[in-house]
Protein backbone atom coordinates (compact mmCIF):
# COMPACT_ATOMS: atom_id res chain seq x y z
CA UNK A 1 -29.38 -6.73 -7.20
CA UNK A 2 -27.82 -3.15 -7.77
CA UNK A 3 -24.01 -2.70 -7.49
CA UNK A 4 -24.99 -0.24 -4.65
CA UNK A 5 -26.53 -2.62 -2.70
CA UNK A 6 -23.40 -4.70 -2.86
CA UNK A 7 -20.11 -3.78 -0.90
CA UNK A 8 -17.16 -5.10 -1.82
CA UNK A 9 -14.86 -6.02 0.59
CA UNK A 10 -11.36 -6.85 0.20
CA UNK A 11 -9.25 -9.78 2.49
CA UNK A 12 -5.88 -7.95 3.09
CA UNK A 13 -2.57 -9.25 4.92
CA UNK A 14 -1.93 -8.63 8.72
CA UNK A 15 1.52 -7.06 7.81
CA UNK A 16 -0.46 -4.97 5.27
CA UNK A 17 -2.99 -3.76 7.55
CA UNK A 18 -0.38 -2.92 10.39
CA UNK A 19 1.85 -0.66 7.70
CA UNK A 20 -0.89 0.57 6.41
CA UNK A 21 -2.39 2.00 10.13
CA UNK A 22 0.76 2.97 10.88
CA UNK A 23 1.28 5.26 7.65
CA UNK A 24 -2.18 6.20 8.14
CA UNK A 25 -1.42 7.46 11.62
CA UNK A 26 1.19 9.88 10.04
CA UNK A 27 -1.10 11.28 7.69
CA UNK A 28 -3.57 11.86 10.32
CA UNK A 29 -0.71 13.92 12.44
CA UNK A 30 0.26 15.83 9.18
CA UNK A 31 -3.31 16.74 8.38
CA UNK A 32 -4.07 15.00 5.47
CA UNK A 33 -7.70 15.02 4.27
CA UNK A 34 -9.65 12.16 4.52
CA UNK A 35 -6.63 10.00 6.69
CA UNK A 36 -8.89 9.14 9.37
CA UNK A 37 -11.87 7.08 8.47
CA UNK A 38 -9.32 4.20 7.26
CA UNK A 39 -7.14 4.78 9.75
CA UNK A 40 -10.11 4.05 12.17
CA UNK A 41 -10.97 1.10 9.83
CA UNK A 42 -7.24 -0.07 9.49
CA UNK A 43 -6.38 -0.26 13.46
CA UNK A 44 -9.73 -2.55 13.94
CA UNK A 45 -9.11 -4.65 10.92
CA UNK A 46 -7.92 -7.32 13.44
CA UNK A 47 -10.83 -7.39 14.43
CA UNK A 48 -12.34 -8.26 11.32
CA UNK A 49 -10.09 -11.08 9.69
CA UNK A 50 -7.87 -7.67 7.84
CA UNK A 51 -11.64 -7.83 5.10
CA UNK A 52 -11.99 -4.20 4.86
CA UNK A 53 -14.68 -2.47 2.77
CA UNK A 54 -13.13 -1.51 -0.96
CA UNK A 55 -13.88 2.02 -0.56
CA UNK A 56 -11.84 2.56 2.53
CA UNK A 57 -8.76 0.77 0.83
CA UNK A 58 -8.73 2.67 -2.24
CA UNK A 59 -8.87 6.06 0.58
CA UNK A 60 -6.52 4.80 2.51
CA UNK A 61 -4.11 4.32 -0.73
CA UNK A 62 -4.86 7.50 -1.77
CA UNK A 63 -4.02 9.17 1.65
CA UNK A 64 -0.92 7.23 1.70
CA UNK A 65 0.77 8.38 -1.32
CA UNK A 66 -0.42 11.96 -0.67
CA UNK A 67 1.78 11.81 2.24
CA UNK A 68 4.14 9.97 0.53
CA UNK A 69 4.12 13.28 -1.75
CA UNK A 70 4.20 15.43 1.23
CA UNK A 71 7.23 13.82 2.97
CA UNK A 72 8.94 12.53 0.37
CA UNK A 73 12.03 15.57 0.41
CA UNK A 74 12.13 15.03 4.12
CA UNK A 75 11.96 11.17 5.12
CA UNK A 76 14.65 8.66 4.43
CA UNK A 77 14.75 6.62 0.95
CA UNK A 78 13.71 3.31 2.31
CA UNK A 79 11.01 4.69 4.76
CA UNK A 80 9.28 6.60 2.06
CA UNK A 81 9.57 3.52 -0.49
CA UNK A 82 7.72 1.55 2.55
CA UNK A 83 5.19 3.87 2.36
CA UNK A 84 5.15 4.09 -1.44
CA UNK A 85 5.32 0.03 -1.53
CA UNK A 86 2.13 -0.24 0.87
CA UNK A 87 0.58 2.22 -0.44
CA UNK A 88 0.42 0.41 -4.31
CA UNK A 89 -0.41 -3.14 -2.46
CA UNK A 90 -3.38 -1.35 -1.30
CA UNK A 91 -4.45 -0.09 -4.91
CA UNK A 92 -3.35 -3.51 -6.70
CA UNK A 93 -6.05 -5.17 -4.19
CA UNK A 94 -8.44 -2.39 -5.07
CA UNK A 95 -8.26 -2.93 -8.60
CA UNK A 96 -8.55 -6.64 -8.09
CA UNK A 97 -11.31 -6.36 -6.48
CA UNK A 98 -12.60 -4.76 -9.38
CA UNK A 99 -12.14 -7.24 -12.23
CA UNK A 100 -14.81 -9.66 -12.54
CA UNK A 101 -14.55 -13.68 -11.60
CA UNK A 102 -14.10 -15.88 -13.97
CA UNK A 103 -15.79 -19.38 -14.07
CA UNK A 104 -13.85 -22.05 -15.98
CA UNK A 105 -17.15 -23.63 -17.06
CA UNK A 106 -16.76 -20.81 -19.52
CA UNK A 107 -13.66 -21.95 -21.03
């Protein structure tokens, strides 16, 4: 099997997904590129169990903190670390998803 023919998918938190679509919705009112396929994905994660495909999370991570670059001389401190804060929980599960399993036969 080819990595290509293998999505990744990545089991996030309800609270995570609900931030996230809300930040998302933001960047699609400010324009930023590429904001709308997760937030699509993001607002029907319910739907879903919150398993999202890998590529969408690492967009929608990288949308976030491009707004969070965008707004960040014009929001308030704690609503821009939000953003900031879901923004990195979305790239930590990225990268997770990432690293290979270990088996403890192995060991």
């Amino acid at each position: 099997m080819t990595s290509s023919s293998f999505q990744r998918t990545i089991a996030l938190p309800a609270p995570v997904c609900e931030q996230a679509a809300q930040h998302l919705e933001q960047a699609v009112h400010r324009a930023i590129d590429g904001a709308e396929i997760p937030l699509k994905a993001f607002s029907a994660a319910a739907d879903n169990d919150f398993i999202l495909p890998a590529p969408i999370v690492e967009q929608a991570a990288a949308c976030l903190l491009v707004l969070a670059t965008e707004t960040a001389q014009t929001v308030r401190p704690s609503a821009l670390r939000a953003m900031i804060s879901v923004a990195l929980r979305l790239r930590d599960a990225v990268e997770l998803s990432h690293q290979p399993a270990l088996s403890s036969r192995f060991w």
